[in-house]
C-alpha atoms as a PDB file:
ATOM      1  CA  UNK A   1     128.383 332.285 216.928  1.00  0.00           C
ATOM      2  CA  UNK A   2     125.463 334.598 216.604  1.00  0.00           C
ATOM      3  CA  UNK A   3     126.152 337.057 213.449  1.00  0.00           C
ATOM      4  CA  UNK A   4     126.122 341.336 213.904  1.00  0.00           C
ATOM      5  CA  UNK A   5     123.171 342.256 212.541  1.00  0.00           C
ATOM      6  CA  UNK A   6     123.768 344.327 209.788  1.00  0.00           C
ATOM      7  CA  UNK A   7     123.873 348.733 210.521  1.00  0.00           C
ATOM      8  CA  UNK A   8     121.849 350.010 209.229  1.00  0.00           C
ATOM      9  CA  UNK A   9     119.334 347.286 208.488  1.00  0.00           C
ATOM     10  CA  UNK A  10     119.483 346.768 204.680  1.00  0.00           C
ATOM     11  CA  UNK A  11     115.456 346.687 204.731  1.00  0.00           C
ATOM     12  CA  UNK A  12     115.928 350.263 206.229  1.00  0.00           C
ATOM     13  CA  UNK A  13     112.946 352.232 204.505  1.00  0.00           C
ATOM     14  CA  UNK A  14     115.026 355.303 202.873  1.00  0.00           C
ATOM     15  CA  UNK A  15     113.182 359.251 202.626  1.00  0.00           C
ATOM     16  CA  UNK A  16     114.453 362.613 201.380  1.00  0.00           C
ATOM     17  CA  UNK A  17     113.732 365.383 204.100  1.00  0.00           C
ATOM     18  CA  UNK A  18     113.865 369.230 204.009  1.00  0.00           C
ATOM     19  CA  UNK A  19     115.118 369.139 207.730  1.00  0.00           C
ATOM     20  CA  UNK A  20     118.566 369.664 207.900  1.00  0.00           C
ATOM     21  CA  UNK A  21     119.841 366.428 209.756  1.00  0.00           C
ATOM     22  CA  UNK A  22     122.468 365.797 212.351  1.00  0.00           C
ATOM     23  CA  UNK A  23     123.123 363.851 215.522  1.00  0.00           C
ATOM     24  CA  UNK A  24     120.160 364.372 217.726  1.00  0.00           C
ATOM     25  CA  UNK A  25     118.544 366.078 215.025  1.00  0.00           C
ATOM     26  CA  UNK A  26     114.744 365.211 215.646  1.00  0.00           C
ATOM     27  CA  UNK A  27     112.755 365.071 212.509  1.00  0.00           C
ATOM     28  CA  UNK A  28     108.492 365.436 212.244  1.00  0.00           C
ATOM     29  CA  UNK A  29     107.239 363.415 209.349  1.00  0.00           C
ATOM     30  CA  UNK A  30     103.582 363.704 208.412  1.00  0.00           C
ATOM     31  CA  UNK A  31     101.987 363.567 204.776  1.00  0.00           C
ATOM     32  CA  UNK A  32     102.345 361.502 202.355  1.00  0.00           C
ATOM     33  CA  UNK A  33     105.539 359.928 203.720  1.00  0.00           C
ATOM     34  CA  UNK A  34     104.112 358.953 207.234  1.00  0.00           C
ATOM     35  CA  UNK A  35     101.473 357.514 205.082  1.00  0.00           C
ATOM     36  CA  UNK A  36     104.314 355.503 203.605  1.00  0.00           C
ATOM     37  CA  UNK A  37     106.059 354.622 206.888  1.00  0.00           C
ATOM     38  CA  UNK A  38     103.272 353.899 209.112  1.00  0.00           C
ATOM     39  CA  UNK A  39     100.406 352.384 206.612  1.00  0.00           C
ATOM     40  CA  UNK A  40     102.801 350.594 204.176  1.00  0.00           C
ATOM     41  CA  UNK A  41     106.084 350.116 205.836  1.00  0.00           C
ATOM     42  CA  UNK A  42     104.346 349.502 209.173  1.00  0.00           C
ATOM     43  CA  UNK A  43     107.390 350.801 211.390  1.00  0.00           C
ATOM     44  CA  UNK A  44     107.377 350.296 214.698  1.00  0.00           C
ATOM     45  CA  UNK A  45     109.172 352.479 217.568  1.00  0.00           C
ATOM     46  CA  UNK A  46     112.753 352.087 217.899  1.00  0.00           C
ATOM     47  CA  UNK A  47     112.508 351.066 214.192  1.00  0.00           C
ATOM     48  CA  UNK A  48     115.590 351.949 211.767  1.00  0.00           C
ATOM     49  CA  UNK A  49     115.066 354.548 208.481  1.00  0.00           C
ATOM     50  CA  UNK A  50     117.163 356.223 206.285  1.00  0.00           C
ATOM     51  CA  UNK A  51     117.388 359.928 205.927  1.00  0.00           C
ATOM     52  CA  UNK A  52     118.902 362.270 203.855  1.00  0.00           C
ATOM     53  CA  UNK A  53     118.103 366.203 203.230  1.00  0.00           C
ATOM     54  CA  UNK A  54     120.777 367.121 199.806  1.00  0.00           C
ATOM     55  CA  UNK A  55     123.224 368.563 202.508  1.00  0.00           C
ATOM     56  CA  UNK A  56     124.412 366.522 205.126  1.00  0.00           C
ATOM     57  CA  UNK A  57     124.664 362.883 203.930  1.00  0.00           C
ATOM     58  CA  UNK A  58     122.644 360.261 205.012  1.00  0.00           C
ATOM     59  CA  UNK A  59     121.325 359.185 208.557  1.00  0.00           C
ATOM     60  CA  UNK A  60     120.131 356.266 210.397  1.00  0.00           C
ATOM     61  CA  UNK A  61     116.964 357.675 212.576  1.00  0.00           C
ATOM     62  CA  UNK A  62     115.274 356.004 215.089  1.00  0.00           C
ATOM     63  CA  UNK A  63     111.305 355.902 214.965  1.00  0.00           C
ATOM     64  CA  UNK A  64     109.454 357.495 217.916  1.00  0.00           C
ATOM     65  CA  UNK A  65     105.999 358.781 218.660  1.00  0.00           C
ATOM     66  CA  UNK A  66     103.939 357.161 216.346  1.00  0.00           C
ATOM     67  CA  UNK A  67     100.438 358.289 215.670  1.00  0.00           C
ATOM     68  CA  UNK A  68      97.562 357.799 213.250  1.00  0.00           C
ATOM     69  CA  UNK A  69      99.194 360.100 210.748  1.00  0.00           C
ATOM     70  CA  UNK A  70     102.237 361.164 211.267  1.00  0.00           C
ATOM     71  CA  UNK A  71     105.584 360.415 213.593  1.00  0.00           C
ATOM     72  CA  UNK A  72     108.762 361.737 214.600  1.00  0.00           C
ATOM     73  CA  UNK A  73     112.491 360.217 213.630  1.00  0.00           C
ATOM     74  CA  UNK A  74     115.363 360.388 215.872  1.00  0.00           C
ATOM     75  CA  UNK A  75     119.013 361.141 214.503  1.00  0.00           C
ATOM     76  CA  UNK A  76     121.068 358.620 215.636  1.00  0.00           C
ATOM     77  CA  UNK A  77     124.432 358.219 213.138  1.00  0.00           C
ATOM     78  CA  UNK A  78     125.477 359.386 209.636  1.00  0.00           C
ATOM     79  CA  UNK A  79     125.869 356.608 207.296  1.00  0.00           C
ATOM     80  CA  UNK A  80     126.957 358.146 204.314  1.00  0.00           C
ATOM     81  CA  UNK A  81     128.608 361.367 203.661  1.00  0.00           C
ATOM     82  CA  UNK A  82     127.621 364.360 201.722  1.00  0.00           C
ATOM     83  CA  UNK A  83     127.771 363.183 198.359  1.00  0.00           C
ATOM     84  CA  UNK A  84     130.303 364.327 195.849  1.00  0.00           C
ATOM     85  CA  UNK A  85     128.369 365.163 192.973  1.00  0.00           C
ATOM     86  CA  UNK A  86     130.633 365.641 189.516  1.00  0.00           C
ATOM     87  CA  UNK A  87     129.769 368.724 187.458  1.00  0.00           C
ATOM     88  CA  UNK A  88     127.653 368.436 185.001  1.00  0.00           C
ATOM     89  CA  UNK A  89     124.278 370.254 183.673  1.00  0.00           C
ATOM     90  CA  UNK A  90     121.827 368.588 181.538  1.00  0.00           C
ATOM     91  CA  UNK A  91     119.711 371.415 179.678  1.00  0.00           C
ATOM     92  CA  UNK A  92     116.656 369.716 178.087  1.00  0.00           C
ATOM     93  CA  UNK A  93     113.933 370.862 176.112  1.00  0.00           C
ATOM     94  CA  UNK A  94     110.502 370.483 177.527  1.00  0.00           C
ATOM     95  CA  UNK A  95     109.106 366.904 176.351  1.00  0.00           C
ATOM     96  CA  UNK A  96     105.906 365.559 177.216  1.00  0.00           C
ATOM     97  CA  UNK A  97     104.857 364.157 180.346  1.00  0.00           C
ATOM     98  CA  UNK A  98     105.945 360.863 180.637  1.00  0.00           C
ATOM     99  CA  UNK A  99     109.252 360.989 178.356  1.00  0.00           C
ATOM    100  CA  UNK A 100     110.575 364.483 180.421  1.00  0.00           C
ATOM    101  CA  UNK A 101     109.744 362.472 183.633  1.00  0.00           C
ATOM    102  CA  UNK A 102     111.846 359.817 182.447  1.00  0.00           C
ATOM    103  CA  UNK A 103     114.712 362.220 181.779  1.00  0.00           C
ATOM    104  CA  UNK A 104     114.374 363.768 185.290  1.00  0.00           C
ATOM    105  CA  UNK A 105     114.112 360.226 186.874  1.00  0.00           C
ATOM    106  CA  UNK A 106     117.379 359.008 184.799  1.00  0.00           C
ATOM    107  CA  UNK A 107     119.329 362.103 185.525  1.00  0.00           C
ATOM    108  CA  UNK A 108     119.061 361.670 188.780  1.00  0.00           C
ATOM    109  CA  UNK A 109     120.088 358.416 189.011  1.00  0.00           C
ATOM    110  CA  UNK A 110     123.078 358.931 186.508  1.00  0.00           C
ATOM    111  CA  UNK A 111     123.991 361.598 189.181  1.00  0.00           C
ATOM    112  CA  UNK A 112     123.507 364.732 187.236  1.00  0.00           C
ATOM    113  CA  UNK A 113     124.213 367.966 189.707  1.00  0.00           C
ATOM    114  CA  UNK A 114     121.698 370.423 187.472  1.00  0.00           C
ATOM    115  CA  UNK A 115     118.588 369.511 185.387  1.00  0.00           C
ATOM    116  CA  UNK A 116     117.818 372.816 183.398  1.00  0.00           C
ATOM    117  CA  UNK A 117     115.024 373.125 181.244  1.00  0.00           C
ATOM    118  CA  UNK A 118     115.140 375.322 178.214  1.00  0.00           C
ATOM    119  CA  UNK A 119     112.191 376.040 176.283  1.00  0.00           C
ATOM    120  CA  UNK A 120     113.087 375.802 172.105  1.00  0.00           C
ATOM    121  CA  UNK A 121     111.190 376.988 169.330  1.00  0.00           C
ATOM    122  CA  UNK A 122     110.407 373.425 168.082  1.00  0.00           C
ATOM    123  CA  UNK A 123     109.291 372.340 171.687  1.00  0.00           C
ATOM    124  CA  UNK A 124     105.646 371.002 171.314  1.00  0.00           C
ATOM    125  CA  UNK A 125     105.522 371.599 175.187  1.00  0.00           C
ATOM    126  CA  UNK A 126     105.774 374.862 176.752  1.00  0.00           C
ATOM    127  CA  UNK A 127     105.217 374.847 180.266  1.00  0.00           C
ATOM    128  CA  UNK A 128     106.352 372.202 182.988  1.00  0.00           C
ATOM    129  CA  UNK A 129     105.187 370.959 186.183  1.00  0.00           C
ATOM    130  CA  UNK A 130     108.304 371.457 188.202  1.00  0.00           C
ATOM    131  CA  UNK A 131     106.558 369.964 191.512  1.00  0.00           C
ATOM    132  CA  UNK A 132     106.008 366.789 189.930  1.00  0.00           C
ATOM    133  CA  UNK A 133     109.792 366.677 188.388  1.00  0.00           C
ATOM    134  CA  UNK A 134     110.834 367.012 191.980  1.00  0.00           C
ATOM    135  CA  UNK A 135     109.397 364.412 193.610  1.00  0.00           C
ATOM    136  CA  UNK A 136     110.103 362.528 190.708  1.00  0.00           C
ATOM    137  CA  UNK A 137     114.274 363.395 191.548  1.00  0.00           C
ATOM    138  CA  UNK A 138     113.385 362.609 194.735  1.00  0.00           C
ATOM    139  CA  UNK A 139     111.736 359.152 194.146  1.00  0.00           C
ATOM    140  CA  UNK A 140     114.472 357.862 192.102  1.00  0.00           C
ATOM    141  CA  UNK A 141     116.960 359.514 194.596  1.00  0.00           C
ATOM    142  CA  UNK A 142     115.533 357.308 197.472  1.00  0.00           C
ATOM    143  CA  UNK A 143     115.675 354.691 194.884  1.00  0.00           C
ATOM    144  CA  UNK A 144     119.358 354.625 193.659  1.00  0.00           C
ATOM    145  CA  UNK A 145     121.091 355.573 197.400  1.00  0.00           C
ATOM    146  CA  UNK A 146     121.924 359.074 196.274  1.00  0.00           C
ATOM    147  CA  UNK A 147     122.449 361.714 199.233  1.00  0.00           C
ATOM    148  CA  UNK A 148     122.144 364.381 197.185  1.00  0.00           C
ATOM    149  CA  UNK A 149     119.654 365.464 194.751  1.00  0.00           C
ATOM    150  CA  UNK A 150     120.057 367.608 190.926  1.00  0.00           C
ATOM    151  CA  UNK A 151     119.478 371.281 191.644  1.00  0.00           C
ATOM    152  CA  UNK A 152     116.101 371.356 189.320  1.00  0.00           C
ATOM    153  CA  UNK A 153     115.938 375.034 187.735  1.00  0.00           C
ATOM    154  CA  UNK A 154     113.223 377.089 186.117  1.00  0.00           C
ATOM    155  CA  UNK A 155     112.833 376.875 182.421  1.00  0.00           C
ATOM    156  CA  UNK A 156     114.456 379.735 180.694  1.00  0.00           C
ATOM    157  CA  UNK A 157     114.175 380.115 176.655  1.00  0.00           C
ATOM    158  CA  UNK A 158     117.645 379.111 174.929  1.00  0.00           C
ATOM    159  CA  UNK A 159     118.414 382.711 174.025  1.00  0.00           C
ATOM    160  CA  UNK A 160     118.420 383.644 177.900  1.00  0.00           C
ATOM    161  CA  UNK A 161     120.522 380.616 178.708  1.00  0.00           C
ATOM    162  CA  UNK A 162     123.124 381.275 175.574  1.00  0.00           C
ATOM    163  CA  UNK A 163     123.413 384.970 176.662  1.00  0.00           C
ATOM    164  CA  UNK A 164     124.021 384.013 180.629  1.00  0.00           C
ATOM    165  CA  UNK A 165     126.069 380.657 179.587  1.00  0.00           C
ATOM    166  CA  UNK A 166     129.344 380.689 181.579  1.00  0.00           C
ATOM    167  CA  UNK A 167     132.470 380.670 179.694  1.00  0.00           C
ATOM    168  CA  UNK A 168     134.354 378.339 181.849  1.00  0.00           C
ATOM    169  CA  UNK A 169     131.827 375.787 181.382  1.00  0.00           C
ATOM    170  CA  UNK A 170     131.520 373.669 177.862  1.00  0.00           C
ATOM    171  CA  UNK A 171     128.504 373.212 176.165  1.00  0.00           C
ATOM    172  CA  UNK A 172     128.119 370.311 174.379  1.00  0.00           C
ATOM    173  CA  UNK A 173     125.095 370.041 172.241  1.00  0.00           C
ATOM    174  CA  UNK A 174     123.549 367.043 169.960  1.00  0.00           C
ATOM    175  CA  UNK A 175     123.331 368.729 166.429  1.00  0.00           C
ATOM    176  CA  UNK A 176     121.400 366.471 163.771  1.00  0.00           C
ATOM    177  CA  UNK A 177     123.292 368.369 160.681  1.00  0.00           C
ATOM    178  CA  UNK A 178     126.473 367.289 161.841  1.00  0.00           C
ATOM    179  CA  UNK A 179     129.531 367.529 164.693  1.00  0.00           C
ATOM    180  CA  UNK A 180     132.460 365.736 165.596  1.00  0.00           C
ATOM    181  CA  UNK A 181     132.354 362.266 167.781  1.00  0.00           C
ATOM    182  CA  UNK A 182     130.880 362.396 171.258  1.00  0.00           C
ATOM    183  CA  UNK A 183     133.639 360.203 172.583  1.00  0.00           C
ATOM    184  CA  UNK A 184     136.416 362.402 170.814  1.00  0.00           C
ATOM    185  CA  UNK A 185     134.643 365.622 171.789  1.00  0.00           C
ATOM    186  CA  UNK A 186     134.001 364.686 175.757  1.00  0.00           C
ATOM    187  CA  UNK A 187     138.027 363.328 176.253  1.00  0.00           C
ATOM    188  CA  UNK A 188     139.429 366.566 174.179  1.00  0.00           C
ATOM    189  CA  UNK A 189     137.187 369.027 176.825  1.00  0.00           C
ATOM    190  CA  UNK A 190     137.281 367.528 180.099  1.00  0.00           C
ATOM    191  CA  UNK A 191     136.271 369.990 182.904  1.00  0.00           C
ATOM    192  CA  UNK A 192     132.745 371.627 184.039  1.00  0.00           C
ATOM    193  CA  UNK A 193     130.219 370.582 181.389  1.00  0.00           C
ATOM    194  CA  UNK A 194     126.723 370.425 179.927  1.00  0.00           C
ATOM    195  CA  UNK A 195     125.234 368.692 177.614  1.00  0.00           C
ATOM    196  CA  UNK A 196     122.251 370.493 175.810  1.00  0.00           C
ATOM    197  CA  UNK A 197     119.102 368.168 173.837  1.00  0.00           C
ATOM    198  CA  UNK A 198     116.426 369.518 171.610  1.00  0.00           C
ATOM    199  CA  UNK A 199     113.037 369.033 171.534  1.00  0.00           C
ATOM    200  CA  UNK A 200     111.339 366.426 168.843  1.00  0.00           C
ATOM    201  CA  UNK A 201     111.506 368.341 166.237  1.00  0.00           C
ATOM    202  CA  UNK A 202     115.367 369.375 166.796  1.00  0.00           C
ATOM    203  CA  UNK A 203     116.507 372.540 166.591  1.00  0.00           C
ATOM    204  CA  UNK A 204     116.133 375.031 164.564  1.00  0.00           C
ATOM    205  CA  UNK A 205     118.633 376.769 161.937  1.00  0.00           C
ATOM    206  CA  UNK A 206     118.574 380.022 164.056  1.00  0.00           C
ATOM    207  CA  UNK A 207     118.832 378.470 167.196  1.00  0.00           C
ATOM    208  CA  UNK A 208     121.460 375.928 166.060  1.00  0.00           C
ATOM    209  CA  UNK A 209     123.511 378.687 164.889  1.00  0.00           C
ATOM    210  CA  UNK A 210     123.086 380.938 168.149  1.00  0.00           C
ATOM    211  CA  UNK A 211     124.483 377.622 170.226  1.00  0.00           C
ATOM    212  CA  UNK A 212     127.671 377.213 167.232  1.00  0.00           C
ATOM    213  CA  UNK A 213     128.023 381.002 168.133  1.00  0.00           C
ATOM    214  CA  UNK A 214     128.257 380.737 172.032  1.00  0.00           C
ATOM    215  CA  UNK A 215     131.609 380.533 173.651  1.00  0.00           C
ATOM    216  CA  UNK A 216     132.608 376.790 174.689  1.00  0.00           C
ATOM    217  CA  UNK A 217     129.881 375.297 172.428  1.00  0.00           C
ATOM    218  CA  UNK A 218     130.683 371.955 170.853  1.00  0.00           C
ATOM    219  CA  UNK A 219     128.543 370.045 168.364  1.00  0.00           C
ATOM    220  CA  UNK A 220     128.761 366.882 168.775  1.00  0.00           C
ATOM    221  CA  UNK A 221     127.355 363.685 166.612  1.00  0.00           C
ATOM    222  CA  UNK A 222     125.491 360.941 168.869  1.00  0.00           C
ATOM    223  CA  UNK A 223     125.344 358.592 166.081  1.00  0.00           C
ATOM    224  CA  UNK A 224     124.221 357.187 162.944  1.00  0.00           C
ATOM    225  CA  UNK A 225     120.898 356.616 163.982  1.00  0.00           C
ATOM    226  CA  UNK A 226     117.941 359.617 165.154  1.00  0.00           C
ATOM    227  CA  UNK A 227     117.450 359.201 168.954  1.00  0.00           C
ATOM    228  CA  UNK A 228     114.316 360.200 170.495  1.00  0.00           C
ATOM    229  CA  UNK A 229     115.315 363.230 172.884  1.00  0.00           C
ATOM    230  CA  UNK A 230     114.869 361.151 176.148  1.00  0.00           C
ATOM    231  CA  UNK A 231     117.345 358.669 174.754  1.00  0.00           C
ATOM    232  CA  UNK A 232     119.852 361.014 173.313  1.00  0.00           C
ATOM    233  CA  UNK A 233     119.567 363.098 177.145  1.00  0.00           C
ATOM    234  CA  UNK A 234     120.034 359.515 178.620  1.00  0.00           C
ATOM    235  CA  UNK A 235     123.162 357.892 176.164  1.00  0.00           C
ATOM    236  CA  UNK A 236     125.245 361.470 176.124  1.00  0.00           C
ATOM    237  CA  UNK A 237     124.831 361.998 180.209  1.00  0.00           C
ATOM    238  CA  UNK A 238     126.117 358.206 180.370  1.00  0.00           C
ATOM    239  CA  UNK A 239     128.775 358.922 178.003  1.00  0.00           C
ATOM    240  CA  UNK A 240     129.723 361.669 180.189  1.00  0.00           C
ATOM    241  CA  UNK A 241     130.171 360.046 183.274  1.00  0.00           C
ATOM    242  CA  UNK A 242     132.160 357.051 181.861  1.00  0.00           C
ATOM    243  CA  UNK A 243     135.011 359.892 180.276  1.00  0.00           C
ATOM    244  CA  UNK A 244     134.984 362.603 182.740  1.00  0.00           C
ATOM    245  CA  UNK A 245     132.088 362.167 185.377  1.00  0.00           C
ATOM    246  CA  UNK A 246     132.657 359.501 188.324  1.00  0.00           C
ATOM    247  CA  UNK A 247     132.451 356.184 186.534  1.00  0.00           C
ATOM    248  CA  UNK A 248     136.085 356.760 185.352  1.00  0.00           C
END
């Protein structure tokens, strides 16, 4: 007997839209993307690919109207729900380029809901290319099978964020000088989270006594050893999702 193919083919070429998607929903792709579909993927009409838009889950659309640089997809089924994304915020301070990429790319993929930069007085970067983060969320997104991708928000310096941090919401932050264990800390405060990293350099005395001082702030110790900030944003996000996050 003749096997089902498999639905959606698993060789399905997989894009983030902005177009809100649902049955019948037809979707223009030009750009880079069509570049990616027609030049790379070489899709033909009637062709299968995977869509998704941060909203409505993800779709199998059916190619159509092909031309030299750009084409239209067809809605034809959802595949996936809307994702269920756990709550939790990773604030990071501004790294440089490839390392903060990295972070972006990772928190995506760990399924982080919020990637908020915060600008430190230690940070040896002070502005960031927010474009680039997104299609970097978006990349790894497309990647990992998410449906949904981190709400990326403008940097804000830590004073602004301490003074607007929500009191329902915990804060945990690395601190170098000392604070009690991660795995201790993150099973004691379950509930809507954050986890706050420093630049390089760390933070400051000021600063780390402005986060002590902020309501639902927990230091917490990542270790014997000194973790480079990418690596300490990476290990405490993982750590989060194994205790309280959706790998529980």
């Amino acid at each position: 007997m003749t096997a089902t193919p498999a639905w959606p083919p698993q060789s399905a070429p997989r894009l983030h839209v902005e177009t809100q998607l649902g049955e019948g929903v037809a979707v223009p792709i030009d750009g880079n993307p069509a570049h990616y579909l027609i030049a790379v993927m070489r899709v033909k009409p009637d062709d299968i690919v995977l869509l998704f838009d941060g909203r409505s889950g993800e779709w199998a659309a059916r190619v159509r109207d092909i031309r030299k640089r750009d084409l239209v997809l067809d809605c034809v089924s959802r595949t996936k729900p809307p994702e269920q994304v756990p709550d939790f915020w990773l604030c990071c301070a501004p790294i440089k380029k490839g390392r903060i990429d990295l972070i972006a790319e990772k928190a995506c993929e760990l399924g982080v809901a919020r990637l908020q930069p915060v600008l430190t007085r230690r940070a040896v970067v002070d502005k960031l290319n927010l474009d680039r983060l997104h299609s970097h969320l978006v990349e790894a997104a497309e990647q990992c099978g998410r449906t949904a991708l981190p709400d990326l928000a403008e940097m804000v310096k830590l004073d602004a964020l301490l003074k607007a941090w929500p009191v329902d919401r915990h804060l945990f932050f690395a601190d170098e000088t000392g604070g009690a264990p991660l795995e201790q800390s993150l099973r004691a405060q379950p509930g809507p989270a954050a986890f706050l990293v420093g630049p390089e350099g760390g933070f400051d005395p000021a600063e780390r006594d402005a986060i002590r001082a902020t309501p639902g702030a927990v230091p917490v110790s990542l270790g014997p050893r000194v973790l480079r900030a990418e690596t300490a944003a990476i290990a405490a996000t993982s750590a989060w999702m194994t205790l309280n996050g959706d790998w529980n």
